[in-house]
Protein backbone atom coordinates (compact mmCIF):
# COMPACT_ATOMS: atom_id res chain seq x y z
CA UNK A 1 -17.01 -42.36 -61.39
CA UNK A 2 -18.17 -39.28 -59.84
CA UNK A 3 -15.57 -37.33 -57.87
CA UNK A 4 -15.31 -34.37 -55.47
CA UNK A 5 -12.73 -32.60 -54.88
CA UNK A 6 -12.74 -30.71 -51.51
CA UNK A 7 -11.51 -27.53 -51.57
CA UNK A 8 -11.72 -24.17 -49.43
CA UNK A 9 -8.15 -22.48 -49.15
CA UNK A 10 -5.31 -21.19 -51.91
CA UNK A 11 -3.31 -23.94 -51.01
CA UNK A 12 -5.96 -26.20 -51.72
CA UNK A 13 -6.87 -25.33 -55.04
CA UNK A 14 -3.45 -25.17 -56.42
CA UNK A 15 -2.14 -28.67 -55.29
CA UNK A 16 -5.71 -30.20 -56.23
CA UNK A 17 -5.92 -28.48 -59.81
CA UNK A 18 -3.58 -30.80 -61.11
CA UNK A 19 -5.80 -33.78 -59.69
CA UNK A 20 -8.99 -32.36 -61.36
CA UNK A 21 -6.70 -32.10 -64.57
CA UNK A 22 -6.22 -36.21 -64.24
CA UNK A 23 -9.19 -37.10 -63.37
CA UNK A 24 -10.78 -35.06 -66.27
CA UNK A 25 -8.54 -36.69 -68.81
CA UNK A 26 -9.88 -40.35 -67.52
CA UNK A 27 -12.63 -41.74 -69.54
CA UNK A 28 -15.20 -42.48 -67.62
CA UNK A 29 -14.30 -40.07 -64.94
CA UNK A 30 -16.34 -36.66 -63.47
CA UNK A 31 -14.17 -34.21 -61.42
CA UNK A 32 -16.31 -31.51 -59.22
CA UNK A 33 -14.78 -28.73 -57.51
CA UNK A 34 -16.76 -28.39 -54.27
CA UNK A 35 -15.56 -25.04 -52.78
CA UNK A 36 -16.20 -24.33 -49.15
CA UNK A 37 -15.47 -20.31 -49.19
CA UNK A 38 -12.45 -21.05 -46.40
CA UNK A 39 -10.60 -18.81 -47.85
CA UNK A 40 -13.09 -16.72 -50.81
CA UNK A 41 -10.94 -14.21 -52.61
CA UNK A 42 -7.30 -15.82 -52.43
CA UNK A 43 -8.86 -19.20 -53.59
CA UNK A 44 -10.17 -17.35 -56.16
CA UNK A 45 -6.99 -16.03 -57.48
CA UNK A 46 -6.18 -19.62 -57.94
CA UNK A 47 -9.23 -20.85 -59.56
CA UNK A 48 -8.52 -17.89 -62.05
CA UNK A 49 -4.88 -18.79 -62.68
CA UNK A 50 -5.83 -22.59 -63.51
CA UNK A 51 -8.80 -21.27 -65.64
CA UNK A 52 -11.38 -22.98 -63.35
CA UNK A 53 -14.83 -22.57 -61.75
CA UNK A 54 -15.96 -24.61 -59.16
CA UNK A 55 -19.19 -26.50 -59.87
CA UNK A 56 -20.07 -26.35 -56.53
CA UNK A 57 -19.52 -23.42 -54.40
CA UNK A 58 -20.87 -23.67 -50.42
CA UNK A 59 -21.85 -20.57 -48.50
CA UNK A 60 -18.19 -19.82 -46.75
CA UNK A 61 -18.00 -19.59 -42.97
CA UNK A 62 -17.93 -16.70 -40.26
CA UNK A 63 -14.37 -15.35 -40.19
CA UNK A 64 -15.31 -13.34 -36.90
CA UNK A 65 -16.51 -17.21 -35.40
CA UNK A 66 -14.48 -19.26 -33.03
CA UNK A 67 -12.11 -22.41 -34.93
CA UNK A 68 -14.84 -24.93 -33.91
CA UNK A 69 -17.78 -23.05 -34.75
CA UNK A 70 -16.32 -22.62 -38.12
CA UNK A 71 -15.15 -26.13 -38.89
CA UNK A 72 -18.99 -27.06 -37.41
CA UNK A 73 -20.03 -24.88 -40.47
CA UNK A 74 -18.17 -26.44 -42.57
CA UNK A 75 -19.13 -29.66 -41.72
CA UNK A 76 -22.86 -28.92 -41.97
CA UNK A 77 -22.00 -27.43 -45.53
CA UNK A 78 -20.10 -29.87 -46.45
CA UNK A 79 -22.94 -32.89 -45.62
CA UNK A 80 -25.67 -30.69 -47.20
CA UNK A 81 -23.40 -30.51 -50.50
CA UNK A 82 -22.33 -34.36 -50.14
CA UNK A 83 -26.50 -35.66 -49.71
CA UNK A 84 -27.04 -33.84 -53.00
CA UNK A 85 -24.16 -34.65 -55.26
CA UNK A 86 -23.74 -38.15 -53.74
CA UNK A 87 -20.31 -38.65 -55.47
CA UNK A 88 -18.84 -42.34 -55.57
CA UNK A 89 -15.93 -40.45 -54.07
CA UNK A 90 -14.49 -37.48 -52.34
CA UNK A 91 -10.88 -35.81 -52.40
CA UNK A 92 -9.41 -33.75 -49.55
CA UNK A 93 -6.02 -32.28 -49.58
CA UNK A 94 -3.36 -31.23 -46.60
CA UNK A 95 -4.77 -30.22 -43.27
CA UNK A 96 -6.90 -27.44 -42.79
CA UNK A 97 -10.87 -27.32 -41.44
CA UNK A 98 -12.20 -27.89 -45.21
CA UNK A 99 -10.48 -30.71 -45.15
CA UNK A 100 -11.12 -31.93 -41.97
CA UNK A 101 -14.90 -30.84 -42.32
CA UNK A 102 -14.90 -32.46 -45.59
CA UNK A 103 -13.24 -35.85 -44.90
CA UNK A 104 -15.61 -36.28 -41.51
CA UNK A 105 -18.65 -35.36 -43.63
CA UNK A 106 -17.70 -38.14 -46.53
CA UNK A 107 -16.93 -40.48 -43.45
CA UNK A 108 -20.50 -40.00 -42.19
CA UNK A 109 -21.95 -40.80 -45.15
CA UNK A 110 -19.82 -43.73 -45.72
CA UNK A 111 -17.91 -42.03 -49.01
CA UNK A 112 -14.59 -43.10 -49.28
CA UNK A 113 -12.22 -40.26 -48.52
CA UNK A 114 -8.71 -40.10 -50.47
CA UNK A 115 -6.58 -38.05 -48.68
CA UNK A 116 -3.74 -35.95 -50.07
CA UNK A 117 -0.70 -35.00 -48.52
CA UNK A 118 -1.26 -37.82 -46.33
CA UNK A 119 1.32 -38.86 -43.40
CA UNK A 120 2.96 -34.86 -42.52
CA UNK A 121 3.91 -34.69 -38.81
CA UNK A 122 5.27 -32.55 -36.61
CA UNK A 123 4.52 -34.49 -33.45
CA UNK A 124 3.66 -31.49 -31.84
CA UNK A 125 -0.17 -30.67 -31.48
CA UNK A 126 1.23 -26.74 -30.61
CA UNK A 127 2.67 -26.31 -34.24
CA UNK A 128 1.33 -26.10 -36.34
CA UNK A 129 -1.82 -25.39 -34.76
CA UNK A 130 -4.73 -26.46 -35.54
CA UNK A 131 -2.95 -28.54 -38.78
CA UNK A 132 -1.24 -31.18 -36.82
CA UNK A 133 -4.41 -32.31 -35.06
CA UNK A 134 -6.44 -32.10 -38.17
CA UNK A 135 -4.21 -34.22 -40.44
CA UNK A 136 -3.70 -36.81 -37.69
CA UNK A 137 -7.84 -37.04 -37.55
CA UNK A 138 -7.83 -37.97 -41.04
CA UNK A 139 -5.35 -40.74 -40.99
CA UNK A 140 -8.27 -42.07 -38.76
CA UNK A 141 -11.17 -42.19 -41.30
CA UNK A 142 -9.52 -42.17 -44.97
CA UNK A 143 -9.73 -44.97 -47.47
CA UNK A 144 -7.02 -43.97 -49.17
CA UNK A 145 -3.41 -42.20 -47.73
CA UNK A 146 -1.80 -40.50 -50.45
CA UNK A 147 2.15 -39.57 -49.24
CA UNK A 148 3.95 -36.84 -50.98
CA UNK A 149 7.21 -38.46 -49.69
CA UNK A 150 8.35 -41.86 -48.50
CA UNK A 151 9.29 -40.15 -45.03
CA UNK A 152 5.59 -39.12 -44.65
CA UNK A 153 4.25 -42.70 -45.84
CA UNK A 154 6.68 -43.92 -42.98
CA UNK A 155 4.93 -41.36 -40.37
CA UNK A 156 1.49 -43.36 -41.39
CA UNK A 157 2.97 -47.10 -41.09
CA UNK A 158 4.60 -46.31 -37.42
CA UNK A 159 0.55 -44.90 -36.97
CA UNK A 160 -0.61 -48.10 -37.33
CA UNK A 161 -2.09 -46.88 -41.33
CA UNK A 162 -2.07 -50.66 -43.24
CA UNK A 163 0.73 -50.37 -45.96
CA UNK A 164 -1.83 -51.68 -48.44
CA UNK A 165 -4.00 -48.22 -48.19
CA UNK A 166 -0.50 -45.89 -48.35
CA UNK A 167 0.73 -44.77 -51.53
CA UNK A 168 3.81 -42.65 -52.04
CA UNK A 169 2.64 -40.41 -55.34
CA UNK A 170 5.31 -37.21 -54.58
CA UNK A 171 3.70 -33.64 -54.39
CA UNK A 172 1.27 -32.26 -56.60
CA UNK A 173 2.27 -28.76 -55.92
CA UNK A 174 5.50 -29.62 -57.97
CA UNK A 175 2.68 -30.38 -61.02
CA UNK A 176 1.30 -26.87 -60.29
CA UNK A 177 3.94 -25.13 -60.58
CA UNK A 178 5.58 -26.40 -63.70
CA UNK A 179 2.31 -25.95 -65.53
CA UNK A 180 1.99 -21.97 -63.97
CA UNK A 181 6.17 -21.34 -63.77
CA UNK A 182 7.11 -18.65 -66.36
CA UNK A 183 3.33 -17.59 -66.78
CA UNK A 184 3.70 -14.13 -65.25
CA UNK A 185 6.20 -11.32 -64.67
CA UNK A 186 7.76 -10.88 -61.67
CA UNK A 187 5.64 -8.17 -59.39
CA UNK A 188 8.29 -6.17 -58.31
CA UNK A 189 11.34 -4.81 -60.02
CA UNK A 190 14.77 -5.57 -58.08
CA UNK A 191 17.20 -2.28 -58.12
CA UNK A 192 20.21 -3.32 -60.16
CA UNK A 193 22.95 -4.63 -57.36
CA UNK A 194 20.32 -5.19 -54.82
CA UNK A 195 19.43 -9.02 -53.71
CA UNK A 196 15.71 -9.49 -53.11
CA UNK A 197 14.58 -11.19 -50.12
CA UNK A 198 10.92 -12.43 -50.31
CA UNK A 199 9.15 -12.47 -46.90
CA UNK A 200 5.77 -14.49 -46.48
CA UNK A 201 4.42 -15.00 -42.20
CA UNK A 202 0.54 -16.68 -41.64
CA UNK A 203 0.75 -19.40 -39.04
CA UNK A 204 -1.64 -19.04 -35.76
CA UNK A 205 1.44 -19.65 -33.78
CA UNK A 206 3.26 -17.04 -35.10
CA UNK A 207 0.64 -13.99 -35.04
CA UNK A 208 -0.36 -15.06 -31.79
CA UNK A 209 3.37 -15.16 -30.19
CA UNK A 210 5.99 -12.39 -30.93
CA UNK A 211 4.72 -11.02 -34.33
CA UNK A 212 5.98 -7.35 -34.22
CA UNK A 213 9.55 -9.36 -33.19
CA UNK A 214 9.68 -11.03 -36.43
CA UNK A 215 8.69 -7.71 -38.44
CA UNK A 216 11.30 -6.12 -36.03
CA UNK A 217 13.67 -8.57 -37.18
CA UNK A 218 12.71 -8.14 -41.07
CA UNK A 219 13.93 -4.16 -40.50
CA UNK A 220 16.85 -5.30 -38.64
CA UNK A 221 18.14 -7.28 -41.14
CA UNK A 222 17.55 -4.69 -43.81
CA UNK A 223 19.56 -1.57 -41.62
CA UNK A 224 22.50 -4.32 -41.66
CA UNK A 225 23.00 -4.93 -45.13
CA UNK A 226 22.47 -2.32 -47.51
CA UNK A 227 22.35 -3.95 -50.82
CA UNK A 228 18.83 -6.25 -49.73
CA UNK A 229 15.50 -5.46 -50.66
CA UNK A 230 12.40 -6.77 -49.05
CA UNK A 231 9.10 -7.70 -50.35
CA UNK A 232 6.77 -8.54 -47.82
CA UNK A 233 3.37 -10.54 -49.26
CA UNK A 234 0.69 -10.32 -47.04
CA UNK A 235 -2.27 -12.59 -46.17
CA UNK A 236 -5.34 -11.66 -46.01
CA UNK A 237 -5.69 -12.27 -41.97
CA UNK A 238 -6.34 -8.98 -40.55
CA UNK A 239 -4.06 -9.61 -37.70
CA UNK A 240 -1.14 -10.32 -39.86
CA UNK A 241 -2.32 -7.28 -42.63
CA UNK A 242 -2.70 -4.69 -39.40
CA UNK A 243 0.61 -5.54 -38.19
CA UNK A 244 2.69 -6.02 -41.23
CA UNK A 245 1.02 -2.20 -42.48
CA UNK A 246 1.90 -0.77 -39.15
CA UNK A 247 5.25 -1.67 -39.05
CA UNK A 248 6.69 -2.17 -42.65
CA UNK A 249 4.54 0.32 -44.88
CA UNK A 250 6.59 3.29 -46.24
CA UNK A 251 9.86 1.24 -45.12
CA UNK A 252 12.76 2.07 -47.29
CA UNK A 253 13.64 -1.33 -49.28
CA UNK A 254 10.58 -3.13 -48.44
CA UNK A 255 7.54 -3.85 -50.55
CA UNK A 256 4.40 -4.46 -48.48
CA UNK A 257 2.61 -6.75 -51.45
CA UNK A 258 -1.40 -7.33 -51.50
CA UNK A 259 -1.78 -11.42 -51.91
CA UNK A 260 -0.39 -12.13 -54.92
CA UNK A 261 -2.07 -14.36 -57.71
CA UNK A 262 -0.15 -17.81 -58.04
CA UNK A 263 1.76 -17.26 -61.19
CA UNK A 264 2.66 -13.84 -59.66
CA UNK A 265 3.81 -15.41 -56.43
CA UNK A 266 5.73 -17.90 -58.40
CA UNK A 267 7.72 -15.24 -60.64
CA UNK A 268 7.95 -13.52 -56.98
CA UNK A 269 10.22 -16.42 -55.58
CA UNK A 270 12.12 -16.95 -58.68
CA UNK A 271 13.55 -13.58 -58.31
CA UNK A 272 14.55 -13.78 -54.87
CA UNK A 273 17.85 -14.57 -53.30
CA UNK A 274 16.58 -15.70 -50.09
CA UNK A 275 12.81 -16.65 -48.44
CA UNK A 276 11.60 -15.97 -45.11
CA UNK A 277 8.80 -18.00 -44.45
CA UNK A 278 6.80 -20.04 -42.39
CA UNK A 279 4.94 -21.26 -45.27
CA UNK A 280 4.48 -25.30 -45.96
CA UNK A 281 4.15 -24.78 -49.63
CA UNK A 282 6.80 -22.17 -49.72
CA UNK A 283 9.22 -25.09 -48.59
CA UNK A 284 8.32 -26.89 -51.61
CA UNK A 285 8.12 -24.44 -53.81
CA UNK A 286 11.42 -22.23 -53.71
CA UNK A 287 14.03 -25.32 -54.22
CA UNK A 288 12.36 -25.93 -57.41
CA UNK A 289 14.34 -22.65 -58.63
CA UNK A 290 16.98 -22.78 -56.46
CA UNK A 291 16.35 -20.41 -54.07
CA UNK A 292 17.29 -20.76 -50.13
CA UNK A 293 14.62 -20.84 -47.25
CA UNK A 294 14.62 -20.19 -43.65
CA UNK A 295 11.95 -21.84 -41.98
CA UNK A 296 10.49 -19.27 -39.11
CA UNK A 297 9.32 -22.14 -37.23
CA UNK A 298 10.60 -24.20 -34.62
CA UNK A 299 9.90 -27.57 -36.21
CA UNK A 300 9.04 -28.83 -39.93
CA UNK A 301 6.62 -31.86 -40.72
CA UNK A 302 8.72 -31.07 -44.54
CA UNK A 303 12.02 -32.05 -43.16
CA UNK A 304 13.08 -33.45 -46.87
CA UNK A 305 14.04 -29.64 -47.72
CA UNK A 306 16.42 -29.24 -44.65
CA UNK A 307 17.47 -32.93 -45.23
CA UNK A 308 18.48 -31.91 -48.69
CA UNK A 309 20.49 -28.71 -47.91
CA UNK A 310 18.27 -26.08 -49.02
CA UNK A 311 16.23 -25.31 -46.26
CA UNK A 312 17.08 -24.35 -42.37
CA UNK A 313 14.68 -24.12 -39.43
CA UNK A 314 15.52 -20.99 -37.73
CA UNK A 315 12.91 -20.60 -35.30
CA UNK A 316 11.30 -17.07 -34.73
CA UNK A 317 13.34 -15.46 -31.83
CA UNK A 318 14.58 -12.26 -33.32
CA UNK A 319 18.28 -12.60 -32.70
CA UNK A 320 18.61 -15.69 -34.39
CA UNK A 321 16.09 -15.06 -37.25
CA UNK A 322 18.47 -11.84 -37.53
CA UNK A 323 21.75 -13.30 -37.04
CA UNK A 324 21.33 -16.90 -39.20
CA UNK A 325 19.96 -14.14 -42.25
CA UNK A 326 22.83 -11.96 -42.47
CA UNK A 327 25.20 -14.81 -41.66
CA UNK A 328 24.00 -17.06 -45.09
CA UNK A 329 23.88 -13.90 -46.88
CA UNK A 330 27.08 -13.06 -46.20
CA UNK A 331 28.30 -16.04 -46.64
CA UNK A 332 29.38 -17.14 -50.54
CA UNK A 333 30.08 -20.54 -49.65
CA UNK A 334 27.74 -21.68 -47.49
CA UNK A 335 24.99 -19.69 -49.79
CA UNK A 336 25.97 -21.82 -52.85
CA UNK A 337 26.04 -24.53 -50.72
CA UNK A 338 21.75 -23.92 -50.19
CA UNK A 339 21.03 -22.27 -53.51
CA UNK A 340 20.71 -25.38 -55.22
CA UNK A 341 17.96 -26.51 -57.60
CA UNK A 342 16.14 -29.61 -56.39
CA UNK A 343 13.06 -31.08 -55.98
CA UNK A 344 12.84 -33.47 -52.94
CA UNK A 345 9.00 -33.66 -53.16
CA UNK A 346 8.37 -34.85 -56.21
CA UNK A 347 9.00 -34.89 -59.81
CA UNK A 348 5.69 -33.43 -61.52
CA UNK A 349 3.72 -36.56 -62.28
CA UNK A 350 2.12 -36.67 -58.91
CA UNK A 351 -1.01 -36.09 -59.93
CA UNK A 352 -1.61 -39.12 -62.62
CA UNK A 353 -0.27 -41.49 -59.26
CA UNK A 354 -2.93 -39.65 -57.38
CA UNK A 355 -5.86 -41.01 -60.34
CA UNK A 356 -4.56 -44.21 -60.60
CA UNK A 357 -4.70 -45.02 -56.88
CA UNK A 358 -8.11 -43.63 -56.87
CA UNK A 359 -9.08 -45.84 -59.68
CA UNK A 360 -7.57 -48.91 -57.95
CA UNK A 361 -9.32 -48.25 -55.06
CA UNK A 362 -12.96 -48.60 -56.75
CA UNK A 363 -12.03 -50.83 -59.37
CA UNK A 364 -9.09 -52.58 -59.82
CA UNK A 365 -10.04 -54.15 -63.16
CA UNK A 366 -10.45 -50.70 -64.71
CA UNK A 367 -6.96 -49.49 -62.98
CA UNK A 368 -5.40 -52.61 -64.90
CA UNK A 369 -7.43 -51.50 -68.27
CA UNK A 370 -6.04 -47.74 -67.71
CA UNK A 371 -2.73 -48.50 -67.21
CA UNK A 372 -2.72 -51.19 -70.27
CA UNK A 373 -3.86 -47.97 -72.42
């Protein structure tokens, strides 16, 4: 059984690794990394931090180009890649355009797509943009739906998805990071009696509506408490890098931070009292140690974090980013109440679901004859 893994973003990488893990501990199994370049240096990092070279790598897209003509890129790429390695089966995670270039180039070629991180919705084509439409377009065409969460597998029934192809398997960023957590040192020292807030900002909606407010509201915050400290990680977007140096660099109590490596990033959140994000994996990631987020979005598709108590939507409208901050903070009870540790998308064995419903899927004698063993 020959098996690509589609992959072009951070993201990506680190919630597949643990797949390519599984699949390379299954007799009779052949995992291939088949990299688009999406996103070259970051997914690198990751790569590194999992010890792992892709065996393919495609020639990565036009940043400077238009969203369609780089997902048209991708899609050529990807077909090109898929004609030569003609795997029995191909593996796309989440919902950006390597996946979406990825599944629709497997489709084409009639490979049967397995898609993970199936069944997230926000209803709302505006945010996150372009994600919602691109998930939604694979629920069309995969084989295989893969939910992190029964919530999400519900999303795909009410889509009309038949129950038989929808398998609830939990997160397999929750197996990343309890094979990375502990790995690496914190990147920044916190002054003793200070509380470290950890910042992250990337979605289109975001740098293309009000960005400098949500910076504005980042120094607010810190001129109203004294005893915070700020590390802001940046992406590697120039918008967001331009405006986040303009505005933050040379800040007292905030740490402008180049993109970090995984492990880093990971050691990053553990330290922090409180996350600003508008980051998908970041809502995921932070309960695992315990560690409050406020969503800078107007709407979730993970609404299992704010469902359990450890995550609030805030929006992005400065006042309110401002105001819902300092109130939490100051707050003992009602902090407690958030800083909990939990894990409401998964429990770490996501990744061995994720085989066996691949298996079943091609052969269910040898999915009976795996899980005998």
């Amino acid at each position: 059984m020959k098996v690509c893994l589609a992959a072009g973003t951070r993201p990506e990488v680190i919630k597949l690794a643990p797949v390519y893990e599984a699949f390379g501990r299954t007799q009779g199994a052949t995992p291939i990394w088949m990299f688009s370049g999406q996103q070259d240096s970051l997914a690198q990092q990751a790569f590194d931090a999992f010890g792992m070279t892709p065996e393919i790598s495609l020639p990565g897209p036009d940043g400077s180009a238009s969203l369609a003509a780089r997902l048209a890129h991708l899609i050529a790429a990807f077909d090109e890649a898929l004609a030569k390695a003609v795997p029995d089966l191909v593996v796309v995670q989440g919902d950006t355009s390597t996946t979406l270039a990825a599944a629709l180039s497997a489709f084409a070629r009639r490979i049967p797509v397995i898609h993970v991180e199936a069944g997230l919705r926000t209803f709302d084509l505006d945010a996150p943009f372009p994600e919602e439409a691109w998930r939604a377009m694979i629920s069309q065409i995969a084989a295989l739906h893969l939910a992190p969460t029964e919530r999400a597998a519900q999303n795909l029934r009410r889509a009309g998805v038949a129950p038989e192809r929808i398998h609830v398997t939990g997160n397999t960023v929750v197996d990343a990071l309890r094979r990375l957590a502990g790995s690496a040192p914190s990147p920044l020292t916190v002054t003793p009696g200070r509380r470290l807030v950890a910042v992250t900002l990337h979605r289109r909606e975001n740098w293309e509506q009000g960005l400098d407010k949500l910076l504005d509201a980042v120094l607010e915050i810190r001129d109203s408490a004294g005893d915070l400290e700020f590390a802001f990680v940046l992406h590697p977007n120039p918008v967001l890098r331009e405006a986040a140096e303009r505005r933050l660099r040379g800040e007292a109590r905030v740490s402008v931070l180049a993109p970090l490596a995984y492990p880093s990033f990971l050691a990053l959140l553990r330290a922090s009292a409180l996350v600003l994000s508008d980051s998908g994996g970041v809502q995921e990631e932070a309960p695992c140690f315990g560690v409050p987020v406020l969503v800078l979005r107007d709407t979730t598709e993970r609404p299992e974090a704010v469902e359990a108590g450890v995550a609030k939507v805030i929006g992005v409208e400065r006042r309110r980013v401002v105001m819902e901050t300092l109130s939490l903070l100051r707050d003992a009870k009602a902090y407690a109440a958030m800083a909990r540790t939990v894990s409401p998308f998964g429990d770490g064995r996501a990744a061995d679901r994720v085989v066996n419903a691949a298996i079943e899927l091609l052969d269910p004698r040898l999915a009976a004859a795996v899980r005998a063993v």
